[in-house]
PDB file of N, CA and C in Angstrom:
ATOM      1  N   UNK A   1     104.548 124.288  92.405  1.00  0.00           N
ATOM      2  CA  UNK A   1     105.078 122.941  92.304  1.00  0.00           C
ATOM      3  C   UNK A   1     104.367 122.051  93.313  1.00  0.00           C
ATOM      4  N   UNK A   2     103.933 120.848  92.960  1.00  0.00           N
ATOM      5  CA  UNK A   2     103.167 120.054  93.775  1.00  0.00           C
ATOM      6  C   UNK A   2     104.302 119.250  94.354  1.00  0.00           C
ATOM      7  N   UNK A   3     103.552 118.488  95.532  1.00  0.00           N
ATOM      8  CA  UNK A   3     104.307 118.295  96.804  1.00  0.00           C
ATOM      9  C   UNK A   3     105.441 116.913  96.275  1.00  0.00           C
ATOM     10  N   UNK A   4     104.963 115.717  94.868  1.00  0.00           N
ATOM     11  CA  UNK A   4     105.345 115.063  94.534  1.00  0.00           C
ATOM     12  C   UNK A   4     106.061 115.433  93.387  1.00  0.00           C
ATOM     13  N   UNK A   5     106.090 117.082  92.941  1.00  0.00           N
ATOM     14  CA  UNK A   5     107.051 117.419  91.896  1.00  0.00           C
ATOM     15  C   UNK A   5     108.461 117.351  92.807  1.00  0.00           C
ATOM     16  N   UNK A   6     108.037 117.530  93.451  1.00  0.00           N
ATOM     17  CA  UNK A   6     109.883 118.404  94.488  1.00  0.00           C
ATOM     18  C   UNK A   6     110.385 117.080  95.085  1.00  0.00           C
ATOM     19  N   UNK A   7     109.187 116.497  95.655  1.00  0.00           N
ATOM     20  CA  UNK A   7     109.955 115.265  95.928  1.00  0.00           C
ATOM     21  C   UNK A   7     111.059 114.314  94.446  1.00  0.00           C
ATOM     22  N   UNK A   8     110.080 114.488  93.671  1.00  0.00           N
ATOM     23  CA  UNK A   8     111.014 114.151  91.712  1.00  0.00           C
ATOM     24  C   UNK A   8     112.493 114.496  91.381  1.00  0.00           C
ATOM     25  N   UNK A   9     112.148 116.192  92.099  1.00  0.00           N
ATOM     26  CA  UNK A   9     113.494 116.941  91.186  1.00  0.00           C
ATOM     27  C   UNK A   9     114.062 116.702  92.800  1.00  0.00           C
ATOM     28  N   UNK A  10     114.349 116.200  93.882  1.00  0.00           N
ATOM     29  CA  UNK A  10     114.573 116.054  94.645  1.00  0.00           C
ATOM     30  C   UNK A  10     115.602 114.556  94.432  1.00  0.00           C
ATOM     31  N   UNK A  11     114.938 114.349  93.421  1.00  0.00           N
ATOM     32  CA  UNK A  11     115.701 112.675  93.397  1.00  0.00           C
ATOM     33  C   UNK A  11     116.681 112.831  92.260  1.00  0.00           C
ATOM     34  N   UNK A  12     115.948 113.699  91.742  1.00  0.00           N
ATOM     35  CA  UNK A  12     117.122 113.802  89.908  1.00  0.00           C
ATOM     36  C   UNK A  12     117.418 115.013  90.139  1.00  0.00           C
ATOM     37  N   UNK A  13     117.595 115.420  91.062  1.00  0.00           N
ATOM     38  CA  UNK A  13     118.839 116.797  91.351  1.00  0.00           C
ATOM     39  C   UNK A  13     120.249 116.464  90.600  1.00  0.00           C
ATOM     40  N   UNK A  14     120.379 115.537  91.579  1.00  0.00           N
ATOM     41  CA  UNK A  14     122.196 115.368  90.905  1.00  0.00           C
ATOM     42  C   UNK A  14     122.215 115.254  89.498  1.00  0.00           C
ATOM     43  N   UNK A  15     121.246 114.529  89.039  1.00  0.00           N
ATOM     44  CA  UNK A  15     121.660 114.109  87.063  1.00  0.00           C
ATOM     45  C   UNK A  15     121.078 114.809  86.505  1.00  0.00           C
ATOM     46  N   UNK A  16     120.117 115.894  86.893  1.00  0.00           N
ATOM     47  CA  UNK A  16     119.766 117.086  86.073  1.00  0.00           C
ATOM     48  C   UNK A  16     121.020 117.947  86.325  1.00  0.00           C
ATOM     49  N   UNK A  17     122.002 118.107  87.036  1.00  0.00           N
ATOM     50  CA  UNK A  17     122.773 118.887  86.992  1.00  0.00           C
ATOM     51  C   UNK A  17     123.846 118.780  86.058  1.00  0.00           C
ATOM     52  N   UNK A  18     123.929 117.008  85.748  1.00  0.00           N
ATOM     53  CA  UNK A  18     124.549 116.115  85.134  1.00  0.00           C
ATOM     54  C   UNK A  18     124.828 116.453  83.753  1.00  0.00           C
ATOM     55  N   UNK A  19     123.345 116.243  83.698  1.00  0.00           N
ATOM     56  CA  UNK A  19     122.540 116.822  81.985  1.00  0.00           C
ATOM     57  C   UNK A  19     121.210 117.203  81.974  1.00  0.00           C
ATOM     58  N   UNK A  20     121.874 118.909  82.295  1.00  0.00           N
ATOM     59  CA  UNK A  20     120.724 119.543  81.763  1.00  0.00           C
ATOM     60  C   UNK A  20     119.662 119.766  80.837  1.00  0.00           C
ATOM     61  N   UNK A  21     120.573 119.305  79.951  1.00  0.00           N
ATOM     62  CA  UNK A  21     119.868 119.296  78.117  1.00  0.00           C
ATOM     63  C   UNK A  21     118.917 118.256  78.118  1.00  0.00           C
ATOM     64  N   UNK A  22     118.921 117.097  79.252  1.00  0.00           N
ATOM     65  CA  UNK A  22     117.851 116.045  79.181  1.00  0.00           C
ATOM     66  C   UNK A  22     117.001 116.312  80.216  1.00  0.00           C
ATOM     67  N   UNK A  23     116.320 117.017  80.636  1.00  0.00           N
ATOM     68  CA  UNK A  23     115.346 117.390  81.878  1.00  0.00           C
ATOM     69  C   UNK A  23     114.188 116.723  81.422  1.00  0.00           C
ATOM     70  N   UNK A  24     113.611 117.264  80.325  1.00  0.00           N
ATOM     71  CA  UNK A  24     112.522 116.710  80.115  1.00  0.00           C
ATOM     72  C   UNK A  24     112.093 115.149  79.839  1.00  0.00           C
ATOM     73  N   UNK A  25     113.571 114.508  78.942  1.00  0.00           N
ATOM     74  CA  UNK A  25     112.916 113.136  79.104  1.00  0.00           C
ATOM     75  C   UNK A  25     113.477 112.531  80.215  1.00  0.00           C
ATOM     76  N   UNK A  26     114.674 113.403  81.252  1.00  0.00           N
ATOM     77  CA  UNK A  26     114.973 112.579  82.811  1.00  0.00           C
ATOM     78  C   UNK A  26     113.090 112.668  82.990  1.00  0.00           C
ATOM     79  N   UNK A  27     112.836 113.663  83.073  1.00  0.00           N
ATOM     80  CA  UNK A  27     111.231 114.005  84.175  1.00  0.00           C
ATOM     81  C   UNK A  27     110.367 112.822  83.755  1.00  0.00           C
ATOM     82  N   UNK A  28     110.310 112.234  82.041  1.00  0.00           N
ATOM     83  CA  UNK A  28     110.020 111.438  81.859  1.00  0.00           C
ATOM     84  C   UNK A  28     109.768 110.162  82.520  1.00  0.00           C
ATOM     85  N   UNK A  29     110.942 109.908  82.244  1.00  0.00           N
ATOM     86  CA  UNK A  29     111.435 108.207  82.920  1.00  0.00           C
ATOM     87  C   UNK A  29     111.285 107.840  84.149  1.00  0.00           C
ATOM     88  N   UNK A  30     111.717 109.109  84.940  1.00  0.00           N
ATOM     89  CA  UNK A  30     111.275 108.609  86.264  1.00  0.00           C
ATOM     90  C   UNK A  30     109.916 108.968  86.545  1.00  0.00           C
ATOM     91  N   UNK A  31     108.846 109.488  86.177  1.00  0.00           N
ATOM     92  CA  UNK A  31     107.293 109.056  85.837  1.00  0.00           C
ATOM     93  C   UNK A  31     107.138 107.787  85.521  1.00  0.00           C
ATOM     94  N   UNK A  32     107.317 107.449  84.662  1.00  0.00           N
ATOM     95  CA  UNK A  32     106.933 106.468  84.071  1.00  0.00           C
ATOM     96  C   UNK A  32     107.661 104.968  84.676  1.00  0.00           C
ATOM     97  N   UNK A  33     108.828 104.852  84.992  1.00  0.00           N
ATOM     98  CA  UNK A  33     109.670 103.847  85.221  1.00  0.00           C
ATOM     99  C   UNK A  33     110.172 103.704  86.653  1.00  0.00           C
ATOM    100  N   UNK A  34     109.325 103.019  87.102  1.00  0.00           N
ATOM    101  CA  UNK A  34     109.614 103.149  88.893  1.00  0.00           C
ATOM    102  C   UNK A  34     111.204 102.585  89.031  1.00  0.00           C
ATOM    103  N   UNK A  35     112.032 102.020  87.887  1.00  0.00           N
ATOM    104  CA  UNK A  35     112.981 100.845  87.857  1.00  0.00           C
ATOM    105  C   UNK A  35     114.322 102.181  87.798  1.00  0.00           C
ATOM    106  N   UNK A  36     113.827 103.474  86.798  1.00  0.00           N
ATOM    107  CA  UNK A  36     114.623 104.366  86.506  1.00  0.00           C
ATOM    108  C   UNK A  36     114.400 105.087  87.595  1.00  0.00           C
ATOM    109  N   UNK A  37     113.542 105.478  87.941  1.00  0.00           N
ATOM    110  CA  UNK A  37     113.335 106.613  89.443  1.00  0.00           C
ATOM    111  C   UNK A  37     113.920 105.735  90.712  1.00  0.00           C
ATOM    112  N   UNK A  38     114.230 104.481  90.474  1.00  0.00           N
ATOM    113  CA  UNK A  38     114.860 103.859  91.671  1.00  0.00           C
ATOM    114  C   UNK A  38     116.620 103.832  91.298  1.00  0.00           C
ATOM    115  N   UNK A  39     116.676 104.160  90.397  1.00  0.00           N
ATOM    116  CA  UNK A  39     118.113 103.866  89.602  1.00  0.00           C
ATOM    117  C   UNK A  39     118.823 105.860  89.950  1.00  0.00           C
ATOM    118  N   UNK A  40     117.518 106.769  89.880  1.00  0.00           N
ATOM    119  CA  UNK A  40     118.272 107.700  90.266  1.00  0.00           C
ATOM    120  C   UNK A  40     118.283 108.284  91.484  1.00  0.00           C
ATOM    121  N   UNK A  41     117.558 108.020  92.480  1.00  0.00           N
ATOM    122  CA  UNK A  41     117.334 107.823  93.940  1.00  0.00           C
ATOM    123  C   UNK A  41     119.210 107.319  94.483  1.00  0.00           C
ATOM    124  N   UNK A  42     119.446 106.393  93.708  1.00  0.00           N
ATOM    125  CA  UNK A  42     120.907 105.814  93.844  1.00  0.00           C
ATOM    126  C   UNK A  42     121.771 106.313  93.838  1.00  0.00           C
ATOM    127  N   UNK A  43     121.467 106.893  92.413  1.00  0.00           N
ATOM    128  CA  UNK A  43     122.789 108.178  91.929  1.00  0.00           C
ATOM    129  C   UNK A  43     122.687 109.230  93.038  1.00  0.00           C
ATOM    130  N   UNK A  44     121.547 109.597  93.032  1.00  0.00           N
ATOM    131  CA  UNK A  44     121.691 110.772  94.410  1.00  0.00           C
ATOM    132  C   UNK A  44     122.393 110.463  95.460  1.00  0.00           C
ATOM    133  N   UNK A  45     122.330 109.516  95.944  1.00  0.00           N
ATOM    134  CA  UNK A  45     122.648 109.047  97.155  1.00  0.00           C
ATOM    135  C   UNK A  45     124.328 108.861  97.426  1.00  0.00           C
ATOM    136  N   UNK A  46     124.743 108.473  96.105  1.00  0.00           N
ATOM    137  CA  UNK A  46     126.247 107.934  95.368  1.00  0.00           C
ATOM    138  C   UNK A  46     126.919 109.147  95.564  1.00  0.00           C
ATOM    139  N   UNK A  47     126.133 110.460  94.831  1.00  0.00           N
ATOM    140  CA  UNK A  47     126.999 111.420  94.762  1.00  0.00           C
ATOM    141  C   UNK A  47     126.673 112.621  95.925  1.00  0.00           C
ATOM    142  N   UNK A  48     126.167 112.127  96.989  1.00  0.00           N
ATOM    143  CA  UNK A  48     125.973 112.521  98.212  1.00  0.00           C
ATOM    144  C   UNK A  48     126.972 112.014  98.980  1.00  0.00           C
ATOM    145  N   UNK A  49     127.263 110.664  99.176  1.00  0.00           N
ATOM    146  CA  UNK A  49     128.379 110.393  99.304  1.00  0.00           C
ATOM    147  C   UNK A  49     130.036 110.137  98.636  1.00  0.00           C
ATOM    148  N   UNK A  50     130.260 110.695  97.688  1.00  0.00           N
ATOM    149  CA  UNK A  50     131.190 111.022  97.312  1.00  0.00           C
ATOM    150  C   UNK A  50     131.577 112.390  97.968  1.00  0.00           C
ATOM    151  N   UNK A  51     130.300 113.776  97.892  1.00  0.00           N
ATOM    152  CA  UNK A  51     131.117 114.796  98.057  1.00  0.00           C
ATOM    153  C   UNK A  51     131.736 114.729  99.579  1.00  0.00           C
ATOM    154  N   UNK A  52     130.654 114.068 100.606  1.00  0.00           N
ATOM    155  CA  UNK A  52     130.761 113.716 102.063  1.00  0.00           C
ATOM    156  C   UNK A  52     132.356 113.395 102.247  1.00  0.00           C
ATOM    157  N   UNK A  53     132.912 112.508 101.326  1.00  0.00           N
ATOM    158  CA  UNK A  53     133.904 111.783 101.067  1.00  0.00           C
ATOM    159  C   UNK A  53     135.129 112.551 101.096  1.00  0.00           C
ATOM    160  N   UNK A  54     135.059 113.818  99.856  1.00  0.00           N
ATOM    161  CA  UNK A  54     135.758 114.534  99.287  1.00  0.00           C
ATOM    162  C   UNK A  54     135.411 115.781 100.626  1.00  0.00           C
ATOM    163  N   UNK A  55     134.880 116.166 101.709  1.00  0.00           N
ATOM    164  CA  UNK A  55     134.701 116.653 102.453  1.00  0.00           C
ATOM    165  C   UNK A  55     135.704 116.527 103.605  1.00  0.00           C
ATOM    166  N   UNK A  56     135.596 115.111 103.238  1.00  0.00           N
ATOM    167  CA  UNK A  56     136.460 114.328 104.424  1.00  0.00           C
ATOM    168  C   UNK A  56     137.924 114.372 104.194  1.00  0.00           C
ATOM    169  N   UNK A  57     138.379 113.850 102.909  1.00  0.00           N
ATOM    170  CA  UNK A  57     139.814 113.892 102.606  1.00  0.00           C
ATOM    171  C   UNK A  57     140.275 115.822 102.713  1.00  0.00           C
ATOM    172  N   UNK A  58     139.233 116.788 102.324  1.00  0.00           N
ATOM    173  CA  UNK A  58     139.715 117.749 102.664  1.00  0.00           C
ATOM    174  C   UNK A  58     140.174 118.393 103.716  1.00  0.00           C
ATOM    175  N   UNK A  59     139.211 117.947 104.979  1.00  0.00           N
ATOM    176  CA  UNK A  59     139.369 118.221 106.034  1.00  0.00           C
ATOM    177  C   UNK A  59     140.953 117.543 106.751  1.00  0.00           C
ATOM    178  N   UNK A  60     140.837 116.382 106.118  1.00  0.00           N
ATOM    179  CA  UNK A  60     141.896 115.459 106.884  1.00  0.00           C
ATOM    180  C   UNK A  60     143.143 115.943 106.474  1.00  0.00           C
ATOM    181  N   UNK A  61     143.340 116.382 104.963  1.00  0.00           N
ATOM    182  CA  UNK A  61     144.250 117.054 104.536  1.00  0.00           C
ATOM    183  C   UNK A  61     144.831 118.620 105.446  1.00  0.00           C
ATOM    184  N   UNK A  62     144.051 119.267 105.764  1.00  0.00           N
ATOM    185  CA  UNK A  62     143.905 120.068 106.420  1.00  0.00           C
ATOM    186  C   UNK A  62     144.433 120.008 107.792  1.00  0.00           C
ATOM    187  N   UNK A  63     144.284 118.980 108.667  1.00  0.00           N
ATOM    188  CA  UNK A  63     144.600 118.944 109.494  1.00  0.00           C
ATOM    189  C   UNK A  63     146.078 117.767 109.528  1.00  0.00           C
ATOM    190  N   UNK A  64     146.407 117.080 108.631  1.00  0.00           N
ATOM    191  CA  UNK A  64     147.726 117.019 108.045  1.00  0.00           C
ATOM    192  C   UNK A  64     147.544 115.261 109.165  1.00  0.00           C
ATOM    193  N   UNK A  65     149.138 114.901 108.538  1.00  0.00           N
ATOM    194  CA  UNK A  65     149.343 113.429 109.179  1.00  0.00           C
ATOM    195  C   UNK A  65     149.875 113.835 110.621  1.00  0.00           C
ATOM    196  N   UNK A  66     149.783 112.972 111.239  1.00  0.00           N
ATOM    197  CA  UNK A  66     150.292 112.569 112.658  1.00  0.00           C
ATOM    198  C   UNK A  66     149.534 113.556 113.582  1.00  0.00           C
ATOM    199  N   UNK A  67     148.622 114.138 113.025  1.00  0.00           N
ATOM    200  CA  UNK A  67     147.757 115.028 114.153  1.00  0.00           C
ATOM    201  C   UNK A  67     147.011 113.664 114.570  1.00  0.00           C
ATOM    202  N   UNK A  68     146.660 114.666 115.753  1.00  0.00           N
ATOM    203  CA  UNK A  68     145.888 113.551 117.095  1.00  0.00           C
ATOM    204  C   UNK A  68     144.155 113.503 116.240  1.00  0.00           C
ATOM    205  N   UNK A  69     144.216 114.371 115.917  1.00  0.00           N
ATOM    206  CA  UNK A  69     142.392 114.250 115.066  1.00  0.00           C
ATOM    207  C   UNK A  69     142.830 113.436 114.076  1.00  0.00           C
ATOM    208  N   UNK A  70     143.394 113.075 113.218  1.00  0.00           N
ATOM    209  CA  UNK A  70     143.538 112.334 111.961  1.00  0.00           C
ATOM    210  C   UNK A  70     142.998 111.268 112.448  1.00  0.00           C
ATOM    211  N   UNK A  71     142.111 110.404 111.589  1.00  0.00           N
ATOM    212  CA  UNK A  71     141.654 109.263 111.435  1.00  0.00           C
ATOM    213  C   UNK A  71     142.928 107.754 111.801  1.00  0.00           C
TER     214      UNK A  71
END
């Protein structure tokens, strides 16, 4: 894999996981469409912070209300 493939599936990680069944024309678009490879750069980022998110409410859950760590 060349050094600008990984950087690719690096960006469309999350929506190849999304939809698998479309790999080949995701790999497409973001070749071709700097507008779509910037559109999934986003999504990555979106659902990087969501799980961060969902990381967080777990933890906080975890450590319950009126604790001194709670937010």
């Amino acid at each position: 894999m060349k050094t600008g493939d990984s950087a690719m599936v690096e960006r469309i990680r999350s929506l190849l996981a999304q939809f698998p069944e479309d790999e080949a024309a995701i790999r497409k678009l973001v070749a071709r469409d700097a507008r779509f490879s910037a559109l999934c750069d986003e999504y990555r980022k979106v659902v990087d912070l969501i799980s961060d998110f969902e990381a967080q409410v777990k933890l906080l859950k975890e450590v319950g209300p009126g604790s001194k760590n709670s937010c």
